[in-house]
C-alpha atoms as a PDB file:
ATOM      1  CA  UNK A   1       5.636  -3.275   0.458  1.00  0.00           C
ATOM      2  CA  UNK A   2       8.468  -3.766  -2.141  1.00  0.00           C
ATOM      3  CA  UNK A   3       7.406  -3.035  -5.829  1.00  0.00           C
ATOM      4  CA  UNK A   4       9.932  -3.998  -8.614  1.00  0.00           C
ATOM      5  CA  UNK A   5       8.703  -3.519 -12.790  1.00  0.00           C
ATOM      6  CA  UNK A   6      10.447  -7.021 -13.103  1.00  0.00           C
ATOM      7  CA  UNK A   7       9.953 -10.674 -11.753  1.00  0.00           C
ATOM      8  CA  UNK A   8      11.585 -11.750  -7.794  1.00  0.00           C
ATOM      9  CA  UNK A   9      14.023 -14.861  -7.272  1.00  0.00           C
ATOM     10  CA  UNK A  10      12.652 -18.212  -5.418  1.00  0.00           C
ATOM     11  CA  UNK A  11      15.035 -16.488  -2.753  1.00  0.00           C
ATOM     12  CA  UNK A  12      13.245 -13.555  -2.168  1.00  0.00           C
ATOM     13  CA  UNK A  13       9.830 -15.218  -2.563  1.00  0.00           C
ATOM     14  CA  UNK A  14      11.078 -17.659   0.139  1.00  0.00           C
ATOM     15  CA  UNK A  15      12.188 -14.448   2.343  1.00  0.00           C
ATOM     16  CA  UNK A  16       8.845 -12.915   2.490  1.00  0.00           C
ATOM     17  CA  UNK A  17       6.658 -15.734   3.083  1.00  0.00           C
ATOM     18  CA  UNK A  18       5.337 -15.433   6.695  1.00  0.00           C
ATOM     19  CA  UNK A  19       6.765 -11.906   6.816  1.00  0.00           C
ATOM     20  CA  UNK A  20       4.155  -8.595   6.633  1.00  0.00           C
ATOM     21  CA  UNK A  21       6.398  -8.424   3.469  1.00  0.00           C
ATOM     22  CA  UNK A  22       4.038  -7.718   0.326  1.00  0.00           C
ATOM     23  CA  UNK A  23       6.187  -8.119  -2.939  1.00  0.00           C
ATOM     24  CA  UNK A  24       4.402  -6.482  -5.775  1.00  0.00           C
ATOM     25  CA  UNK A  25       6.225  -7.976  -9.171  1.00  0.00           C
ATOM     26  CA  UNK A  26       5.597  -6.038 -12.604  1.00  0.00           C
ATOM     27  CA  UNK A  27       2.870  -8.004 -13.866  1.00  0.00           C
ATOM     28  CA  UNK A  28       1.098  -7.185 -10.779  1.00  0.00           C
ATOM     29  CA  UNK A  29       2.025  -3.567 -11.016  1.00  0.00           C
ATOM     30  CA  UNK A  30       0.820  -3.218 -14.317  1.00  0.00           C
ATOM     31  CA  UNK A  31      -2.533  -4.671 -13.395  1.00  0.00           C
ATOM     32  CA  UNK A  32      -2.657  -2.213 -10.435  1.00  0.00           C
ATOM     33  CA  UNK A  33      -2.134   0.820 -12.822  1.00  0.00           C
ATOM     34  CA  UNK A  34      -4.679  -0.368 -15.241  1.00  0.00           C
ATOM     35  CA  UNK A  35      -7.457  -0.659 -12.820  1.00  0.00           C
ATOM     36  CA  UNK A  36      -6.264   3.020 -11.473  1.00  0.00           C
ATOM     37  CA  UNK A  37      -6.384   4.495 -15.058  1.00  0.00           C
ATOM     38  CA  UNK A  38     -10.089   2.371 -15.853  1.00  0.00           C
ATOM     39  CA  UNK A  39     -11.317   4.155 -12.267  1.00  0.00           C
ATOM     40  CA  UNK A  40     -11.248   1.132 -10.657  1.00  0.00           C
ATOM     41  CA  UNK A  41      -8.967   3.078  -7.940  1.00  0.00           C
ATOM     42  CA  UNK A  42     -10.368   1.725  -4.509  1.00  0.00           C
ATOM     43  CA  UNK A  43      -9.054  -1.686  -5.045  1.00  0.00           C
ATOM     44  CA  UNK A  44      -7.728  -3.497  -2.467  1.00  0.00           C
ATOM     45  CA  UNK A  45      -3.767  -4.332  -2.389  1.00  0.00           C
ATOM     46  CA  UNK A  46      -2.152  -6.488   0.447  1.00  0.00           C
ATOM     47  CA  UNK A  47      -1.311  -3.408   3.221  1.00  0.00           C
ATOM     48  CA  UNK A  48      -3.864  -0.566   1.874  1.00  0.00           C
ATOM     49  CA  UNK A  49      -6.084   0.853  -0.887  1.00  0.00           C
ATOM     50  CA  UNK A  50      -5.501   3.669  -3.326  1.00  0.00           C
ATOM     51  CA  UNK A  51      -5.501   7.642  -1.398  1.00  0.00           C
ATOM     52  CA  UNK A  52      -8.516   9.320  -2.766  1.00  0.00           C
ATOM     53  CA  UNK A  53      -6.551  12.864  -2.683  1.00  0.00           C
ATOM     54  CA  UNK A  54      -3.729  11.846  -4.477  1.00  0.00           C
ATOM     55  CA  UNK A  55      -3.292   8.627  -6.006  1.00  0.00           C
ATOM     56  CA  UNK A  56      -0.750   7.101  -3.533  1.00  0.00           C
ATOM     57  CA  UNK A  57      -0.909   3.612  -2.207  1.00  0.00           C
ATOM     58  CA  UNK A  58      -2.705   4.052   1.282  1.00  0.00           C
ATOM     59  CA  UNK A  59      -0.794   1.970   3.904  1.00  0.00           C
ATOM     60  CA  UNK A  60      -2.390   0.762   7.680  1.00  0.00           C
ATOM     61  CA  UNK A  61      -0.527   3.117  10.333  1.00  0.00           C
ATOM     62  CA  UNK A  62      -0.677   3.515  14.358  1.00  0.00           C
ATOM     63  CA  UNK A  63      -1.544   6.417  15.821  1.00  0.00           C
ATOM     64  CA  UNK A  64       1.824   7.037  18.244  1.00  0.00           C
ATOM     65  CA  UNK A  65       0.379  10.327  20.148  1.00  0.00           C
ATOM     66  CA  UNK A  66      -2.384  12.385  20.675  1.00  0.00           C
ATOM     67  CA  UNK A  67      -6.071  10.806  21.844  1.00  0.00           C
ATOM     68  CA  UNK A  68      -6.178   8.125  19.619  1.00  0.00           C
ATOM     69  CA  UNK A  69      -2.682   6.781  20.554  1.00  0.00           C
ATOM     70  CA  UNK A  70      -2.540   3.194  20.017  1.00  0.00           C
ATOM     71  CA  UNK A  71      -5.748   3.212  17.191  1.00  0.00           C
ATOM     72  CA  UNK A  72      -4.416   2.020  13.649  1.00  0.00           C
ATOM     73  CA  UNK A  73      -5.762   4.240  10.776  1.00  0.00           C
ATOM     74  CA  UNK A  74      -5.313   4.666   6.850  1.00  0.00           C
ATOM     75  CA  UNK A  75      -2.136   7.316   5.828  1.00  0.00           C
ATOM     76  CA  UNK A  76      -1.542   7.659   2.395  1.00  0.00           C
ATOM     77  CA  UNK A  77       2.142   6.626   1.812  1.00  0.00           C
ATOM     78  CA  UNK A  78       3.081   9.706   0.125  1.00  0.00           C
ATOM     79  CA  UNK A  79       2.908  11.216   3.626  1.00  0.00           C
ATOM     80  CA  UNK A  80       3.825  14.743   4.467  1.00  0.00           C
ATOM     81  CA  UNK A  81       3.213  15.440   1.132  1.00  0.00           C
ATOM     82  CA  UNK A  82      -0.535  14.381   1.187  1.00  0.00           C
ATOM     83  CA  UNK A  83      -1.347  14.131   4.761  1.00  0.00           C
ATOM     84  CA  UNK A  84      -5.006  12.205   3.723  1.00  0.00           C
ATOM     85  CA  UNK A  85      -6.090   9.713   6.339  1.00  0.00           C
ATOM     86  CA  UNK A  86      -9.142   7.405   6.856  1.00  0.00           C
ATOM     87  CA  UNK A  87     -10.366   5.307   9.914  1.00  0.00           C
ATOM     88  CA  UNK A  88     -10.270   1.879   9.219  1.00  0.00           C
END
């Protein structure tokens, strides 16, 4: 996920298409922060949903050890500082 408070170029629209590149411009942003603020926080972005401990953008991660090696999960992206995680 790349996030930018301002608009992207043809160029880098062009670059992500196909790609499991989501580009999150400001006007997007800002509509993402509004529906946080309104409690609207379990929306649904492009690669996760909002961590319920801490406010972070949840991202889809695989488990690379231990008994569910191979299993994909949610992990909040603020990971090791919030270490919340859901099954998906």
């Amino acid at each position: 996920m790349v996030v930018t408070v301002g608009i992207y170029t043809q160029d880098a629209l062009t670059f992500a298409k196909g790609k499991p590149i989501d580009l999150i411009d400001g006007q997007k942003l800002e509509k993402m922060v509004t529906e946080v603020r309104q409690g609207e926080g379990q929306f649904k972005t492009g690669t996760g949903k909002i961590c319920p401990s801490c406010g972070s953008v949840m991202v889809k991660r695989l488990a690379k050890k231990g008994p569910n090696t191979g299993n994909q999960f949610w992990g909040c992206s603020s990971f090791p500082k919030c270490r919340m995680v859901e099954n998906i």
